[in-house]
Protein backbone atom coordinates (compact mmCIF):
# COMPACT_ATOMS: atom_id res chain seq x y z
CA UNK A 1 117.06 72.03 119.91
CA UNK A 2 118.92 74.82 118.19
CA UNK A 3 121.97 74.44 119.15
CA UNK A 4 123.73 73.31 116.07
CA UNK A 5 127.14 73.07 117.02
CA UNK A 6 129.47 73.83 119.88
CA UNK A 7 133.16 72.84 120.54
CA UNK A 8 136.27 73.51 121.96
CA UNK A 9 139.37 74.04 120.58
CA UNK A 10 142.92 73.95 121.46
CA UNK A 11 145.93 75.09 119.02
CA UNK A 12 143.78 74.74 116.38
CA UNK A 13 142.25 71.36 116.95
CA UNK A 14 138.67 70.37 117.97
CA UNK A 15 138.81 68.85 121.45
CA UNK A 16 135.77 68.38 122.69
CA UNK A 17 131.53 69.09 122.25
CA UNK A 18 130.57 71.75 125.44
CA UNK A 19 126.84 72.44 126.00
CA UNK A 20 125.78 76.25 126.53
CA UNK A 21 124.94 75.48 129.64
CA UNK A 22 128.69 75.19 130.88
CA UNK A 23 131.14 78.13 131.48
CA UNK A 24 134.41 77.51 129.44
CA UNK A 25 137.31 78.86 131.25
CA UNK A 26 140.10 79.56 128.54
CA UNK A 27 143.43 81.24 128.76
CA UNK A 28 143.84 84.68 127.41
CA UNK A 29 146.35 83.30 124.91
CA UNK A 30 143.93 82.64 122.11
CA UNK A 31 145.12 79.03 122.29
CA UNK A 32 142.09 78.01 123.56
CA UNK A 33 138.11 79.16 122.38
CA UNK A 34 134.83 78.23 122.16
CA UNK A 35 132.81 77.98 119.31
CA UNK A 36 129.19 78.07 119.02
CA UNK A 37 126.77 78.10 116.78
CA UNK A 38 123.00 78.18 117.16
CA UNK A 39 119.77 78.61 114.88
CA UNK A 40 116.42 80.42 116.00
CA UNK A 41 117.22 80.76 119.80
CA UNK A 42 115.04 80.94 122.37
CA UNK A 43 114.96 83.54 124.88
CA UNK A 44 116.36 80.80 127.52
CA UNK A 45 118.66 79.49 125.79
CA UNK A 46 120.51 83.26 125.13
CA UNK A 47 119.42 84.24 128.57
CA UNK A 48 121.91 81.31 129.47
CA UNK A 49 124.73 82.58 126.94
CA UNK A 50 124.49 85.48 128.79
CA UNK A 51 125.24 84.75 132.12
CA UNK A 52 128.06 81.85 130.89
CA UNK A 53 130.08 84.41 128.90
CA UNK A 54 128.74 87.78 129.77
CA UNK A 55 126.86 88.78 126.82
CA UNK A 56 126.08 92.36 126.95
CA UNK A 57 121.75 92.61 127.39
CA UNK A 58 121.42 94.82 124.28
CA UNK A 59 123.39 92.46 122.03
CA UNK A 60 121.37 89.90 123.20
CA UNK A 61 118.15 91.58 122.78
CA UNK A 62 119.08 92.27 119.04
CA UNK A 63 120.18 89.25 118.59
CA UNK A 64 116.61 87.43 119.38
CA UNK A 65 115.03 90.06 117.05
CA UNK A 66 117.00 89.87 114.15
CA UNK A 67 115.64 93.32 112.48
CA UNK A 68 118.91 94.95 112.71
CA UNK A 69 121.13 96.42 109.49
CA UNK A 70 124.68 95.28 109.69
CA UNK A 71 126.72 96.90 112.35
CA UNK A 72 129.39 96.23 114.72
CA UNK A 73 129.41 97.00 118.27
CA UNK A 74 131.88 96.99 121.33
CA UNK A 75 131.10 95.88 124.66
CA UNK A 76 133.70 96.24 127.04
CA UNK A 77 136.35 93.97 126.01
CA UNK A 78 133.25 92.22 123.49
CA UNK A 79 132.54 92.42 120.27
CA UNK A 80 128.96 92.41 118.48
CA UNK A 81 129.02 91.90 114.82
CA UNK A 82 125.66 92.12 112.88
CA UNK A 83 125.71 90.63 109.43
CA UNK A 84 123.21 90.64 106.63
CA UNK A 85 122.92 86.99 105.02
CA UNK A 86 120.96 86.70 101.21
CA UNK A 87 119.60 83.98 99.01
CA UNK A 88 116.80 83.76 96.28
CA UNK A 89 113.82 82.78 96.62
CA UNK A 90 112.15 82.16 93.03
CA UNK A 91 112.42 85.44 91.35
CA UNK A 92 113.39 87.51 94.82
CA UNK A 93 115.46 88.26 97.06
CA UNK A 94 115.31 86.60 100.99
CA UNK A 95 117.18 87.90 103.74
CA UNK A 96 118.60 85.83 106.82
CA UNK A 97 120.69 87.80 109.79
CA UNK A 98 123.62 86.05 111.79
CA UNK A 99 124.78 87.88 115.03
CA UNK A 100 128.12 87.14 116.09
CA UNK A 101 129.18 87.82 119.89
CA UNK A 102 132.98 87.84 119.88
CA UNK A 103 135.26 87.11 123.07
CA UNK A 104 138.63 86.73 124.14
CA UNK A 105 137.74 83.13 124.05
CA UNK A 106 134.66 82.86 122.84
CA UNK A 107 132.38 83.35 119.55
CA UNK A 108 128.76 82.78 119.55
CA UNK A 109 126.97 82.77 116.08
CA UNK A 110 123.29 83.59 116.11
CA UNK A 111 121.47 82.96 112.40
CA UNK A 112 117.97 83.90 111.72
CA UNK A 113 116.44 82.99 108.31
CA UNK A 114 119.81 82.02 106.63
CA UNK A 115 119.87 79.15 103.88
CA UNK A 116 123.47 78.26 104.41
CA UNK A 117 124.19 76.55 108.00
CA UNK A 118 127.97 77.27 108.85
CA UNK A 119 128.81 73.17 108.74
CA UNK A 120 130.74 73.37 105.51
CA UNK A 121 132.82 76.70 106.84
CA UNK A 122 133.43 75.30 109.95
CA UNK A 123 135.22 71.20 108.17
CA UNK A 124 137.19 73.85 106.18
CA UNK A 125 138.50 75.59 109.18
CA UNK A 126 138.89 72.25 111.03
CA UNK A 127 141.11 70.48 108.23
CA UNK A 128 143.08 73.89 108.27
CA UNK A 129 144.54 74.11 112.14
CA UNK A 130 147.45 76.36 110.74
CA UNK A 131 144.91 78.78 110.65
CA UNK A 132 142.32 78.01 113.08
CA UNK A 133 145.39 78.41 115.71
CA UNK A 134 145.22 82.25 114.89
CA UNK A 135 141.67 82.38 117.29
CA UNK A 136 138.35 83.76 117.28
CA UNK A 137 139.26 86.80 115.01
CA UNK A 138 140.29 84.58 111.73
CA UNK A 139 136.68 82.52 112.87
CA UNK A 140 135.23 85.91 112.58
CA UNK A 141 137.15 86.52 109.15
CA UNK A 142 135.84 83.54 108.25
CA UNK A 143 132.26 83.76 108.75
CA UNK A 144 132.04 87.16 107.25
CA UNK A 145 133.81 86.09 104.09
CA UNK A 146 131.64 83.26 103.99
CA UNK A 147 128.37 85.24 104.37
CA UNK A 148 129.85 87.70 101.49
CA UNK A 149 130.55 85.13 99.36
CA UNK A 150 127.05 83.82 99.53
CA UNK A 151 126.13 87.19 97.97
CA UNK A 152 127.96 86.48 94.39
CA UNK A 153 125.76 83.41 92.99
CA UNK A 154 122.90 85.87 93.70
CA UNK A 155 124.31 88.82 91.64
CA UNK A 156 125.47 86.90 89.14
CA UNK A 157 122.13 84.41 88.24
CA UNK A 158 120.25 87.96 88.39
CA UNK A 159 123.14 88.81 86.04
CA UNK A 160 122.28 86.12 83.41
CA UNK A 161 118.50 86.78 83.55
CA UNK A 162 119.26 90.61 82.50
CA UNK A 163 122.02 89.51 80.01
CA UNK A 164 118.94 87.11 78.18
CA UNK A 165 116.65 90.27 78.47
CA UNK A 166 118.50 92.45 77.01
CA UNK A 167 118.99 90.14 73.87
CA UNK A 168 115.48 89.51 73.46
CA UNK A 169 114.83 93.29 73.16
CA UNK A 170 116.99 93.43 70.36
CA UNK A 171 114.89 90.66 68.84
CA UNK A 172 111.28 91.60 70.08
CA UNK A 173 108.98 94.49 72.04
CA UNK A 174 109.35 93.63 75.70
CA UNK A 175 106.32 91.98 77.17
CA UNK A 176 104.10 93.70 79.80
CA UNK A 177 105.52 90.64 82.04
CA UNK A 178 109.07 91.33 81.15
CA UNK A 179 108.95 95.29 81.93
CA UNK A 180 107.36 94.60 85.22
CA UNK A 181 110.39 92.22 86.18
CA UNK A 182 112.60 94.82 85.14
CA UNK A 183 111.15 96.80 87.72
CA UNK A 184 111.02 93.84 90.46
CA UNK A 185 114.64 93.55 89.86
CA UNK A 186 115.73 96.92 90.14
CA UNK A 187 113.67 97.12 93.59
CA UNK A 188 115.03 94.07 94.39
CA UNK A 189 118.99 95.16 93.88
CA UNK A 190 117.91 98.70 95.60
CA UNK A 191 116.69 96.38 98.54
CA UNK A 192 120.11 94.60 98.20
CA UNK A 193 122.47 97.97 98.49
CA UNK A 194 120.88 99.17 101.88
CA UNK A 195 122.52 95.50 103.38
CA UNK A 196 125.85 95.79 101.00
CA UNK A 197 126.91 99.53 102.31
CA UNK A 198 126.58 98.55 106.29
CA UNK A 199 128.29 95.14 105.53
CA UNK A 200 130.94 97.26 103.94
CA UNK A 201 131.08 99.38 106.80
CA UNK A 202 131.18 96.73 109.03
CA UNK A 203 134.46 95.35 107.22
CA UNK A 204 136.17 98.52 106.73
CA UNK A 205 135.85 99.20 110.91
CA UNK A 206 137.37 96.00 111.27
CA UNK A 207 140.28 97.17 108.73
CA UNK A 208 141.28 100.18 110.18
CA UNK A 209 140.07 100.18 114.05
CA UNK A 210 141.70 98.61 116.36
CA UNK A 211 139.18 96.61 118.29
CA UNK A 212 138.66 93.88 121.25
CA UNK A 213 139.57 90.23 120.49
CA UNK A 214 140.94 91.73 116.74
CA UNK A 215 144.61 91.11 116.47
CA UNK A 216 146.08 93.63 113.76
CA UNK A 217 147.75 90.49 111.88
CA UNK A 218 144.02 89.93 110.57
CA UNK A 219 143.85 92.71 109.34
CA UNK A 220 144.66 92.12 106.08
CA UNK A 221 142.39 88.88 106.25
CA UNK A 222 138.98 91.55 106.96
CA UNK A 223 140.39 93.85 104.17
CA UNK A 224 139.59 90.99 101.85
CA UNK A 225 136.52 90.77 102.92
CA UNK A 226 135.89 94.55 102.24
CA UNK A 227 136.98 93.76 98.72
CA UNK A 228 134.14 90.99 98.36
CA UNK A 229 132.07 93.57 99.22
CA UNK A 230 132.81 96.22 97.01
CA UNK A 231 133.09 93.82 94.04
CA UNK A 232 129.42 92.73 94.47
CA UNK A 233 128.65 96.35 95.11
CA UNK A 234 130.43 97.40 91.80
CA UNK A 235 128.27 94.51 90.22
CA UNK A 236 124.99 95.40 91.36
CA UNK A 237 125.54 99.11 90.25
CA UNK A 238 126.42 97.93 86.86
CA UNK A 239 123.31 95.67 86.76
CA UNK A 240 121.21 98.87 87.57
CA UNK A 241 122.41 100.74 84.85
CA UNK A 242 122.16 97.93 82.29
CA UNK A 243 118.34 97.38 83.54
CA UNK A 244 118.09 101.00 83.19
CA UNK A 245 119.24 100.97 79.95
CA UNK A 246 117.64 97.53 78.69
CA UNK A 247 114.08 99.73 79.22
CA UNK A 248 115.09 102.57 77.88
CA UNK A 249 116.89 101.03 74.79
CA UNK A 250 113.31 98.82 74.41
CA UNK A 251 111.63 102.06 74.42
CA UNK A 252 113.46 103.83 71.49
CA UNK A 253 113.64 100.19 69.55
CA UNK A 254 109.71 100.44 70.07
CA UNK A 255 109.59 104.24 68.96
CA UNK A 256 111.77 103.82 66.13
CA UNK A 257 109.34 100.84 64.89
CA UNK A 258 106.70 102.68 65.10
CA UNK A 259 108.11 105.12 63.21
CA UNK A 260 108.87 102.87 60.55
CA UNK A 261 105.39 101.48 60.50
CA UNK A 262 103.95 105.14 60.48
CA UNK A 263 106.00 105.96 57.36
CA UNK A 264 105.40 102.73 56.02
CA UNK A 265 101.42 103.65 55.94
CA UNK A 266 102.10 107.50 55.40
CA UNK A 267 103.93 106.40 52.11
CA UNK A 268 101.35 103.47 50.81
CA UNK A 269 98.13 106.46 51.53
CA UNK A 270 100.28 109.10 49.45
CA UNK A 271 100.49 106.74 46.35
CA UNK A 272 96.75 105.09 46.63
CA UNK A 273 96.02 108.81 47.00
CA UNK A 274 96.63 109.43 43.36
CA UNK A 275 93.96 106.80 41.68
CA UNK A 276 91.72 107.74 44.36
CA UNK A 277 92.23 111.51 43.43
CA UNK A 278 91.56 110.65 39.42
CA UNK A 279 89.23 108.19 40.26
CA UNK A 280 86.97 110.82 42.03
CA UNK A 281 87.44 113.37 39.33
CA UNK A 282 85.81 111.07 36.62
CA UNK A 283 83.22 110.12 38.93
CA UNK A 284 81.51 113.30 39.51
CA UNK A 285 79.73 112.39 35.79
CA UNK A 286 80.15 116.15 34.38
CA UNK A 287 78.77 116.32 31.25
CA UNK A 288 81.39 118.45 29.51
CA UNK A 289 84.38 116.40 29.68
CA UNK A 290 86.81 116.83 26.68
CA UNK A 291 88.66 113.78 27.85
CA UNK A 292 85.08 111.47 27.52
CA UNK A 293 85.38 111.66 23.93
CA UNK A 294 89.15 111.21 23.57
CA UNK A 295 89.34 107.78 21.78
CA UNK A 296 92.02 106.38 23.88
CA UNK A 297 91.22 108.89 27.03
CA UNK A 298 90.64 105.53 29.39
CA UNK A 299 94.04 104.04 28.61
CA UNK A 300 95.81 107.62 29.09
CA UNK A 301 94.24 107.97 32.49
CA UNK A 302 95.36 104.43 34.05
CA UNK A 303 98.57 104.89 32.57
CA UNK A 304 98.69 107.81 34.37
CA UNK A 305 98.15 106.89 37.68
CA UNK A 306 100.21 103.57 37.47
CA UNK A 307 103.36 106.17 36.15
CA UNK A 308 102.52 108.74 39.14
CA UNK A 309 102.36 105.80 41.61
CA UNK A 310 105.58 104.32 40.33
CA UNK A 311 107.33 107.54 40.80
CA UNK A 312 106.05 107.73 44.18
CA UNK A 313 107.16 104.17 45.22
CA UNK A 314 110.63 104.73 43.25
CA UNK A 315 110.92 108.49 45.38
CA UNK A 316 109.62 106.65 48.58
CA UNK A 317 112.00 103.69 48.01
CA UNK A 318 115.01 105.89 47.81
CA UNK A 319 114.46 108.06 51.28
CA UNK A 320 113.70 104.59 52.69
CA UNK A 321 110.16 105.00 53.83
CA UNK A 322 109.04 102.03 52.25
């Protein structure tokens, strides 16, 4: 069965369990709703939705395929909300989609895929009547706060993975493992922005238009949840950049110690070059040498090269090449 919860409510308080397969006659003021919330419908079980509380056939439709960005919708005096839900999955990023059909007296919540059932949001509402009283708009406040809030842990345990990345570049080259997750992640937080802009959209219609079943009093309750939105949007932009920059920053470490390394050797060839030079001049065994016969020639020539390499190291030392 996936019906995983469905009451009535009156001023606030849960009255009674319905089944979907009852029509709930409320009065028009808000006192009164039902609540429903289901998981993985079947076609049946929505076709009977329907024809209890006059779901439009398109809403319907999209809610059985759940492939649909975040949007909102009016039908009639109904409203269809589309909303985006996210969790990880090891090192990605799953997706889970909860349609919300919004009456006078009515909201229906459809989930697809989500790892968060609504039971916890809906004891909070319960044990707060004073605000449950206000109707289905604060439930639909509610849910779409709770769906945004879902988004944060995500941003910020991707947040704490970078953070450990980018110190470890300070300390070592970045693995071939490391720079492909880099890359993982920032597909994974592009993925993430195409469902954060509708979901803000979604929030800011429901600031500023006025809509079916959406008292302006809640207003300020949806422009909270536009807030949630942008924050996590701010945050995933600033994780982009930092990603951006933790490659690009291991790039130019790597560079710059390769640099090093190639002065390093450019510096150590320059001074061996000098008793390999001498070296190769008294092997070519000429037999006119004046310096053959020189009594102390030998000792001249190593002292010599040791003086010419010291200068070298001394000169190399000082420009910091070695």
């Amino acid at each position: 069965m996936t019906v995983i919860a469905a009451y009535l409510y009156r001023h606030g308080q849960r009255v009674r369990a319905v089944s979907i397969d009852e029509r709930i006659d409320c009065p028009a003021d808000k006192s009164e709703f039902v609540w429903i919330g289901i998981a993985d419908p079947s076609a049946a079980e929505m076709e009977t939705l329907q024809r209890n509380y006059g779901l439009h056939p398109l809403a319907v439709e999209d809610a059985l395929k759940a492939d649909q960005l975040p949007k909102i919708d009016i039908y009639g005096d109904q409203l269809f909300v589309v909303a985006r839900t996210a969790h990880l999955e090891g090192d990605r990023i799953a997706y889970g989609e909860t349609s919300i059909f919004v009456g006078h007296s009515h909201i229906i919540t459809v989930r697809h895929g989500s790892a968060r059932t609504h039971k916890q949001l809906r004891d909070q509402l319960e044990a707060a009547p004073t605000l449950l009283v206000h109707g289905v708009d604060y439930v639909l406040h509610a849910i779409l706060d709770f769906i945004v809030d879902g988004y944060l842990p995500i941003v910020e345990t991707i947040e704490e993975e970078v953070l450990d990345m980018e110190q470890r570049t300070l300390d070592n080259f970045l693995s071939r493992e490391e720079v492909t997750r880099i890359f993982t992640l920032r597909r994974e937080l592009i993925r993430f922005q195409r469902s954060l802009g509708p979901m803000g959209e979604v929030a800011g219609r429901l600031v500023r238009l006025d809509l079916p079943c959406v008292d302006p009093e809640t207003r300020p309750y949806f422009n909270d949840v536009l807030d949630h939105v942008h924050r996590v949007q701010v945050m995933v932009d600033g994780l982009r950049e930092v990603l951006t920059s933790v490659f690009e920053f291991s790039n130019l470490l790597e560079q710059q110690r390769t640099g090093t390394i190639t002065r390093q050797l450019a510096a150590w060839a320059a001074i061996l070059a000098v008793p390999t030079a001498i070296a190769g001049i008294y092997g070519m065994n000429f037999k006119y040498m004046p310096e053959l016969s020189t009594h102390y020639g030998y000792f001249v020539v190593l002292g010599a090269i040791a003086l010419i390499c010291a200068l070298l190291y001394v000169q190399f030392k000082r420009v910091k090449w070695l």
